[in-house]
PDB file of N, CA and C in Angstrom:
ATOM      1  N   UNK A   1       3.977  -9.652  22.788  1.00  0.00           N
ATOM      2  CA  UNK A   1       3.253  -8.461  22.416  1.00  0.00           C
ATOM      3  C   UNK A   1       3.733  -7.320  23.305  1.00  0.00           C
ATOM      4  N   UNK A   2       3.485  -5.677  22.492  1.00  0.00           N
ATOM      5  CA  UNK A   2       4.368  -5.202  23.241  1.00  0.00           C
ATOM      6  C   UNK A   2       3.165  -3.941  24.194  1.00  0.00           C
ATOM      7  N   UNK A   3       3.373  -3.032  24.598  1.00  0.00           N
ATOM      8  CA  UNK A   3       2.428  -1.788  24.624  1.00  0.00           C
ATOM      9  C   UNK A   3       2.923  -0.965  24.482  1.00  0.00           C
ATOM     10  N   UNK A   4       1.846   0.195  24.060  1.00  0.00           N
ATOM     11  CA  UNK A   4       2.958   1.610  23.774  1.00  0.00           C
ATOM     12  C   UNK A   4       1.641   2.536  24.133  1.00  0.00           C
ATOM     13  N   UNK A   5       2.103   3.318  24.873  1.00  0.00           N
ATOM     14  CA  UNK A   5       1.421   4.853  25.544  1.00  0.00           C
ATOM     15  C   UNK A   5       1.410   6.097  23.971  1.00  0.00           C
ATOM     16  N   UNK A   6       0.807   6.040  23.294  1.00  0.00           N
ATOM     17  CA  UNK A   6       0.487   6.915  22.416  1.00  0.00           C
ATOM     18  C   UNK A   6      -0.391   7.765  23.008  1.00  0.00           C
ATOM     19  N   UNK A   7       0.233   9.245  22.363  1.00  0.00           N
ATOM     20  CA  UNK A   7      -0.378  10.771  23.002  1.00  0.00           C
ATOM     21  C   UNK A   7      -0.907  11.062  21.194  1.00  0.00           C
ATOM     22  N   UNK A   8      -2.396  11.698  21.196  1.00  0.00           N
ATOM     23  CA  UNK A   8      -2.986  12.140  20.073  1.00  0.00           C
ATOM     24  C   UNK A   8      -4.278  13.126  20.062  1.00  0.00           C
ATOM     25  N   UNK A   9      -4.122  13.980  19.220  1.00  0.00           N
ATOM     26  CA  UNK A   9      -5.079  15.281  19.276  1.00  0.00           C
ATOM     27  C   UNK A   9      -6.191  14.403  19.555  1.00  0.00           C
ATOM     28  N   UNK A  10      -6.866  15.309  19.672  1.00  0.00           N
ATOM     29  CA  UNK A  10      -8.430  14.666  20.320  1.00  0.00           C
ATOM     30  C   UNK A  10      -9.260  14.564  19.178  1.00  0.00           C
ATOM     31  N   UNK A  11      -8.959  15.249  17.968  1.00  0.00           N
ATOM     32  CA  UNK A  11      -9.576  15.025  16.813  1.00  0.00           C
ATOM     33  C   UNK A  11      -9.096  14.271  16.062  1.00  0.00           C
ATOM     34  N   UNK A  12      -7.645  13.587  16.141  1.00  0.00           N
ATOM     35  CA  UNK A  12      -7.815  12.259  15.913  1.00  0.00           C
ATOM     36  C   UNK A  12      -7.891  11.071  16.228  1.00  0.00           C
ATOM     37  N   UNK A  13      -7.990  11.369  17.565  1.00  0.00           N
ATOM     38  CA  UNK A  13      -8.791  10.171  18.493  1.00  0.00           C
ATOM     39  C   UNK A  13     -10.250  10.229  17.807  1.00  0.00           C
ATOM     40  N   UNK A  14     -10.901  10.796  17.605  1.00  0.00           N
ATOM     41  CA  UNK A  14     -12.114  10.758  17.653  1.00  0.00           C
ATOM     42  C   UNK A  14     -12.736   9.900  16.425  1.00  0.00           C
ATOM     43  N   UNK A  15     -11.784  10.525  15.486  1.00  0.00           N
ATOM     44  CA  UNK A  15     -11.947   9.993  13.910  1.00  0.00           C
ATOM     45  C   UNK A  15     -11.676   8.330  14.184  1.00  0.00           C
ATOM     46  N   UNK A  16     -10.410   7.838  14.960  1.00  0.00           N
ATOM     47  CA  UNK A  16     -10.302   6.760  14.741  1.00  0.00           C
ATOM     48  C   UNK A  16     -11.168   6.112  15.970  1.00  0.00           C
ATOM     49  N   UNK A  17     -11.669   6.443  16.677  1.00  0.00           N
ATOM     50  CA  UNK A  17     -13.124   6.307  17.496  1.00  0.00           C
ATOM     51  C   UNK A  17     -14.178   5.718  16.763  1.00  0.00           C
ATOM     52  N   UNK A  18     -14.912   6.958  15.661  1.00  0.00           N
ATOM     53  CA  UNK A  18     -15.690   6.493  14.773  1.00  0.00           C
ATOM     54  C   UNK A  18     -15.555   5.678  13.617  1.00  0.00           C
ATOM     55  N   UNK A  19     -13.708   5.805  12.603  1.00  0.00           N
ATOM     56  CA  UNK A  19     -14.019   4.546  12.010  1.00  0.00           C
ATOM     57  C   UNK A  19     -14.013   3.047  12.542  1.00  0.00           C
ATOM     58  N   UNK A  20     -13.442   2.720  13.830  1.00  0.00           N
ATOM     59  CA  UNK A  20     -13.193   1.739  14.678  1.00  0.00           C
ATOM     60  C   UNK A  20     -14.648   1.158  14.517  1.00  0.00           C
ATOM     61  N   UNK A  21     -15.650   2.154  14.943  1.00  0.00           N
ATOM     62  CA  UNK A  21     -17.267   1.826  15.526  1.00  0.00           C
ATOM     63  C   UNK A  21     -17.609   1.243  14.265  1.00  0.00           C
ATOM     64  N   UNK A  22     -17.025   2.215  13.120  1.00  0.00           N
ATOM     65  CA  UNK A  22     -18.125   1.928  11.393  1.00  0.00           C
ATOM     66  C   UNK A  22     -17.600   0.254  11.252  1.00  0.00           C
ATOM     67  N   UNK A  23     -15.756   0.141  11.690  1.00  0.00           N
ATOM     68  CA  UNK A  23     -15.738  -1.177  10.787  1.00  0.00           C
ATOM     69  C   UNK A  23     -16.401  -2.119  11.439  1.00  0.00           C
ATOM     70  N   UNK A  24     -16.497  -2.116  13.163  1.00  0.00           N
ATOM     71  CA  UNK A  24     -17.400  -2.995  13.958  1.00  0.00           C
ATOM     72  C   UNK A  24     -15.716  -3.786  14.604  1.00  0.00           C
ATOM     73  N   UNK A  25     -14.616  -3.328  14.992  1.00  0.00           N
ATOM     74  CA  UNK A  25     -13.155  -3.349  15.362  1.00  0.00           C
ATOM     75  C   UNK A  25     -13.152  -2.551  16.402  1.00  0.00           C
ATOM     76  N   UNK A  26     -11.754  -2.859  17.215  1.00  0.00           N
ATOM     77  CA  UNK A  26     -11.693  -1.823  18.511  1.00  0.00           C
ATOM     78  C   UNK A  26     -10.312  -0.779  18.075  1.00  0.00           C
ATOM     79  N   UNK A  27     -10.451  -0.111  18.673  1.00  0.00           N
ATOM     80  CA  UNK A  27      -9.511   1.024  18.383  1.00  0.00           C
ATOM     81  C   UNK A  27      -7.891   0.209  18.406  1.00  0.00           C
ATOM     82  N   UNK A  28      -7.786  -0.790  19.178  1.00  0.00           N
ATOM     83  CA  UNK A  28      -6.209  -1.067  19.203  1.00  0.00           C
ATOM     84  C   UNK A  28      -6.181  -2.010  17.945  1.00  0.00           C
ATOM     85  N   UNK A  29      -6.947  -2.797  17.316  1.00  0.00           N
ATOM     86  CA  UNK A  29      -6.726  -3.119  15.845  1.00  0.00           C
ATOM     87  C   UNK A  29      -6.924  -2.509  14.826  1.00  0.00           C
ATOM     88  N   UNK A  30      -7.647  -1.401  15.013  1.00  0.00           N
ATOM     89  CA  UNK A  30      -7.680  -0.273  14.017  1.00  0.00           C
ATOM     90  C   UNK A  30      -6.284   0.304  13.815  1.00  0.00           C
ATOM     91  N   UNK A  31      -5.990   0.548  14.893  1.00  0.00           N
ATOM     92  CA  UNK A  31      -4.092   1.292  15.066  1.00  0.00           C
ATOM     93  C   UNK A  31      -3.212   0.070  14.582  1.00  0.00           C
ATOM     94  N   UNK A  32      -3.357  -0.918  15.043  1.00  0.00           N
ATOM     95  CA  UNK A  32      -2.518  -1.869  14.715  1.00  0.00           C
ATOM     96  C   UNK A  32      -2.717  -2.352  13.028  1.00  0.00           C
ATOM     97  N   UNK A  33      -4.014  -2.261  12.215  1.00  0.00           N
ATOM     98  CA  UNK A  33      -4.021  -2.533  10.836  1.00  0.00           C
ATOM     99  C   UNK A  33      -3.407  -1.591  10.305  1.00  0.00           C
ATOM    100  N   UNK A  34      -3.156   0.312  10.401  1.00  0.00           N
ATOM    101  CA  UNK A  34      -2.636   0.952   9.818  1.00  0.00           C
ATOM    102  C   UNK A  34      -1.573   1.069   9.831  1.00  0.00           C
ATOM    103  N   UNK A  35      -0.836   1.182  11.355  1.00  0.00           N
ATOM    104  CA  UNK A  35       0.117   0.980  10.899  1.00  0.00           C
ATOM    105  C   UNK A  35       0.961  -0.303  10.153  1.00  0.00           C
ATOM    106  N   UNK A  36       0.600  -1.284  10.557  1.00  0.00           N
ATOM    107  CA  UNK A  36       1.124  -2.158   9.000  1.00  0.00           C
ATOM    108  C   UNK A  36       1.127  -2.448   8.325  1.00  0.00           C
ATOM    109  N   UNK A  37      -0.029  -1.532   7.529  1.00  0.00           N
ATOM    110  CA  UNK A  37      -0.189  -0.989   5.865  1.00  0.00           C
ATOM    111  C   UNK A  37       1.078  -0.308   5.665  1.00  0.00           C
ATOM    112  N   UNK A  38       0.986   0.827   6.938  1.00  0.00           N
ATOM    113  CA  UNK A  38       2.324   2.132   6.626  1.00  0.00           C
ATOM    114  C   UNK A  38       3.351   1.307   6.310  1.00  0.00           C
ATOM    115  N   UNK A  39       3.817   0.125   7.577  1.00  0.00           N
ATOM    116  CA  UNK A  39       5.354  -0.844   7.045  1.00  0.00           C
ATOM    117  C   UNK A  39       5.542  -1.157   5.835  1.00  0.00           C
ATOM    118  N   UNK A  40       4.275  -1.991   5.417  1.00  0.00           N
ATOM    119  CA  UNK A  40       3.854  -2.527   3.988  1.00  0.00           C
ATOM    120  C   UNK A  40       4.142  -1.778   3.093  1.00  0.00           C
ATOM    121  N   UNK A  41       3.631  -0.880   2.919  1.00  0.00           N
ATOM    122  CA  UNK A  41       3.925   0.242   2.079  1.00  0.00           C
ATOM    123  C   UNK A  41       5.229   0.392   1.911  1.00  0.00           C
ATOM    124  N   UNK A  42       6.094   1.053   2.913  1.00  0.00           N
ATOM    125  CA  UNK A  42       7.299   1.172   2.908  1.00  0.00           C
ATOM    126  C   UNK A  42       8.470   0.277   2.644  1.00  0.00           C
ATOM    127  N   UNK A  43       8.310  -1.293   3.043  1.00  0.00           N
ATOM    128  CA  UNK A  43       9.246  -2.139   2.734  1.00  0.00           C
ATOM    129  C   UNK A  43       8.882  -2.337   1.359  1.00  0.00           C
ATOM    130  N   UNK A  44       7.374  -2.249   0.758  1.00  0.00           N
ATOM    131  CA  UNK A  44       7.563  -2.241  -0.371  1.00  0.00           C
ATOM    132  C   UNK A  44       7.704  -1.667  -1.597  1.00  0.00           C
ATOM    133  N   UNK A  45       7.845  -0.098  -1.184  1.00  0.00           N
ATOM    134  CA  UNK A  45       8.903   0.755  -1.607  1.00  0.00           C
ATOM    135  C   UNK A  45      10.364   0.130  -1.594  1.00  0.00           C
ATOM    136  N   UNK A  46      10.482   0.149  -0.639  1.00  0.00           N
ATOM    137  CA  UNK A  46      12.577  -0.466  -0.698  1.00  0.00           C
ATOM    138  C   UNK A  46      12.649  -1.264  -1.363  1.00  0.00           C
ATOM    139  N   UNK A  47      11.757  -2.482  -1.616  1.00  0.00           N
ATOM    140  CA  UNK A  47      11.813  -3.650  -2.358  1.00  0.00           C
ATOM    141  C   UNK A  47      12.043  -3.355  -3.420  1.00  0.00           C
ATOM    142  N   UNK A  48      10.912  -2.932  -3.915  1.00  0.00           N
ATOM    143  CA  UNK A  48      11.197  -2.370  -5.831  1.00  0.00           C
ATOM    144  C   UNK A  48      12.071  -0.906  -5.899  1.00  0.00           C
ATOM    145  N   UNK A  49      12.586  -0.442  -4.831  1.00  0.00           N
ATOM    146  CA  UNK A  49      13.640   0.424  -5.556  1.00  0.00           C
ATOM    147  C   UNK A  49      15.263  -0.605  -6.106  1.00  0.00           C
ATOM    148  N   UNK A  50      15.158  -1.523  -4.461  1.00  0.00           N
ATOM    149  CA  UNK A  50      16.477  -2.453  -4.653  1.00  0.00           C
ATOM    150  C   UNK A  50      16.229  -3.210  -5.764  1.00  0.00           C
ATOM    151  N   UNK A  51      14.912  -3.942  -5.993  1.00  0.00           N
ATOM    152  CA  UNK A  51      14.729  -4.309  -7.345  1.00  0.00           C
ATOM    153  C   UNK A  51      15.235  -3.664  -9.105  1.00  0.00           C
ATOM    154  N   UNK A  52      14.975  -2.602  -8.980  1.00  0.00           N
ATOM    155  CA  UNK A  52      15.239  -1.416  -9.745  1.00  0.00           C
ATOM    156  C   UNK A  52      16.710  -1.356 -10.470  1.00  0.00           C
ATOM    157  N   UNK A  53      17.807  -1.297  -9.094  1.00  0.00           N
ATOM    158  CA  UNK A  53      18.860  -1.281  -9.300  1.00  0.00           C
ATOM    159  C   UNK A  53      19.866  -2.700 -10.052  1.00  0.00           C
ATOM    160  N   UNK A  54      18.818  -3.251  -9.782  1.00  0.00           N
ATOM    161  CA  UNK A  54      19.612  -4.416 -10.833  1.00  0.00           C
ATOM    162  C   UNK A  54      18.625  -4.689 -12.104  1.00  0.00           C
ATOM    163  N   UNK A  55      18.338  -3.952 -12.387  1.00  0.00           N
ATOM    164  CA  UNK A  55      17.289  -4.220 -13.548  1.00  0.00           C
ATOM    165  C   UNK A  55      18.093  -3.693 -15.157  1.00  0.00           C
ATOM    166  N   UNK A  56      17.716  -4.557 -16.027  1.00  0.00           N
ATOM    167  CA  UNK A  56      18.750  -4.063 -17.398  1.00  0.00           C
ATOM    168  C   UNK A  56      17.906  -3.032 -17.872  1.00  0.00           C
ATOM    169  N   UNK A  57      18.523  -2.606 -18.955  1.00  0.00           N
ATOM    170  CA  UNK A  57      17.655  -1.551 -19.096  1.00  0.00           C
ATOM    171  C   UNK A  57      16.578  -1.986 -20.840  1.00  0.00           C
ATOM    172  N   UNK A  58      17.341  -2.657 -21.418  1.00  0.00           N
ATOM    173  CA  UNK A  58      16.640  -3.345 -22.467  1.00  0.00           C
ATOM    174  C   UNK A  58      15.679  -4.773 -22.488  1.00  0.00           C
ATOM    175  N   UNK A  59      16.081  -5.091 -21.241  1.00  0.00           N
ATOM    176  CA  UNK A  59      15.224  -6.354 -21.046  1.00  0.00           C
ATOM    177  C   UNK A  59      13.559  -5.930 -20.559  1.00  0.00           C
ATOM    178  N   UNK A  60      13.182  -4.425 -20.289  1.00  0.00           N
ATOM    179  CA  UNK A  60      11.581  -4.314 -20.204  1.00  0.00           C
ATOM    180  C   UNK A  60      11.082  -4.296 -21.991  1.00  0.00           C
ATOM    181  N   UNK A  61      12.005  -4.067 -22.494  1.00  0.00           N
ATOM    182  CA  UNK A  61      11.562  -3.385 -23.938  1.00  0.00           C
ATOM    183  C   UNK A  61      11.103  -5.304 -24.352  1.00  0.00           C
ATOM    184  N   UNK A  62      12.132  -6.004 -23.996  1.00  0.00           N
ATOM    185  CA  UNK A  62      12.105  -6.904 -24.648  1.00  0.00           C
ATOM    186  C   UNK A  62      10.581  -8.163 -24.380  1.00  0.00           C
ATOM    187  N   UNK A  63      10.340  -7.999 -22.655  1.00  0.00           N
ATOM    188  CA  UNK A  63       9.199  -8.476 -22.708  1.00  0.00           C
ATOM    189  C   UNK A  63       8.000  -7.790 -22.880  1.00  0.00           C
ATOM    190  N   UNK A  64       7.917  -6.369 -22.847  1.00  0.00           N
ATOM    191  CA  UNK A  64       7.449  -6.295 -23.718  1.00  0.00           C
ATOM    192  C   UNK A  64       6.529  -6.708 -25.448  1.00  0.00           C
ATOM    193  N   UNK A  65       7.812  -6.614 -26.023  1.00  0.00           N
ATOM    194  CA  UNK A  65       7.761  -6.956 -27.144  1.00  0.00           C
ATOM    195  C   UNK A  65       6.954  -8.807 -27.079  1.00  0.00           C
ATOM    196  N   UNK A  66       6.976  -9.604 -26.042  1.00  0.00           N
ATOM    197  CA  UNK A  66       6.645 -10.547 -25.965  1.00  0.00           C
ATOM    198  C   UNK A  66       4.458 -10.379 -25.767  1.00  0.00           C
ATOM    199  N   UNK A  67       4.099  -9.292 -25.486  1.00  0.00           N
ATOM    200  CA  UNK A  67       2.677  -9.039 -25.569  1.00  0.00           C
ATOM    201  C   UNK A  67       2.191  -8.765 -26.611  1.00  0.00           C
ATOM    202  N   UNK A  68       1.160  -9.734 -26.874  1.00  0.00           N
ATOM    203  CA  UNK A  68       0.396 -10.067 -28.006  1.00  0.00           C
ATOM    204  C   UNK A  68      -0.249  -8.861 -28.321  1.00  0.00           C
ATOM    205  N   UNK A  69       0.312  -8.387 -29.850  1.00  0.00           N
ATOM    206  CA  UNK A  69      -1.039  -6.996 -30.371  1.00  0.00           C
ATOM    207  C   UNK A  69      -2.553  -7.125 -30.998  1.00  0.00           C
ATOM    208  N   UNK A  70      -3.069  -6.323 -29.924  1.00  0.00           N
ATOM    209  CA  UNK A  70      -4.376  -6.420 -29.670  1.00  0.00           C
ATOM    210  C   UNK A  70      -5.209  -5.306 -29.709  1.00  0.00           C
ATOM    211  N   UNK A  71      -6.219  -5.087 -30.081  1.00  0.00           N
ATOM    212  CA  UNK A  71      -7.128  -3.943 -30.159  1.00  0.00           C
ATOM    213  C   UNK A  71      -7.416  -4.057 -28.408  1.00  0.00           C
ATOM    214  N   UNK A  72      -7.234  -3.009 -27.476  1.00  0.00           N
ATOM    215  CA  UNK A  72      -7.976  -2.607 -26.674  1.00  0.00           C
ATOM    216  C   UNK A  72      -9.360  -2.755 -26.235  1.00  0.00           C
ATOM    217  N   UNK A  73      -9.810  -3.240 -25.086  1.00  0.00           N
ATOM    218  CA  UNK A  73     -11.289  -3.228 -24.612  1.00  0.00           C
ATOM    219  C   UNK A  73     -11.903  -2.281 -24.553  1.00  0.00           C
ATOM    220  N   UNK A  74     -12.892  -2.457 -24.702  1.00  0.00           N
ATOM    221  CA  UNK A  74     -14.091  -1.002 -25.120  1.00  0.00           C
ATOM    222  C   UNK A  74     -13.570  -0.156 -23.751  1.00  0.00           C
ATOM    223  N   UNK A  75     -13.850   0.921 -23.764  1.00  0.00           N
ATOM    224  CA  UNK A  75     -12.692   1.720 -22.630  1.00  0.00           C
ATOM    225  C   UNK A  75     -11.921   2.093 -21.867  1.00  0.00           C
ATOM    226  N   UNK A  76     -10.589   0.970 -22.606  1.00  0.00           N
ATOM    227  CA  UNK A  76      -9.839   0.939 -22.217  1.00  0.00           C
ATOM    228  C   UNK A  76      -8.828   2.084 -23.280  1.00  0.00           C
ATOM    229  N   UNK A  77      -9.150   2.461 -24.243  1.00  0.00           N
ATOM    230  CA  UNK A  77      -8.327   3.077 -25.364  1.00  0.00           C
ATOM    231  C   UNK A  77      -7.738   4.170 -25.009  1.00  0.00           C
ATOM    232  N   UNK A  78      -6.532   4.887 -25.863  1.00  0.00           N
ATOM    233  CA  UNK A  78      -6.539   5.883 -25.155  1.00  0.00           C
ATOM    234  C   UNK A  78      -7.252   7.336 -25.901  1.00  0.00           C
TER     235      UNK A  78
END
């Protein structure tokens, strides 16, 4: 495990002060869950872009075409 000296406005210390208190968590797992949403997020951006690039371009049409036609759930329509 590593440490890191983070410098932050005082108003957002404070915020992550109080949601820390709301979730009933301490401030260094509060910091530590977001940011590895942020990673999360991001590798899984890269994922489905690299995904992307090998993708055909007629093969969405085609599964597609494999979903059963169906009347829509009550508000789901458009």
């Amino acid at each position: 495990m590593s440490a890191l000296n983070l410098r932050l406005p005082d108003s957002v210390h404070r915020h992550i002060r109080e949601i820390a208190q709301q979730d009933g968590v301490s401030i260094n797992l509060f910091i530590t869950s977001a940011v590895s949403e942020k990673i999360s997020a991001l590798t899984t951006e890269d994922y489905i872009a690299n995904r992307a690039k090998h993708a055909r371009k007629g093969a969405f049409g085609k599964v597609l075409d494999r979903v059963p036609k169906r009347e829509p759930l009550p508000g789901d329509e458009l």
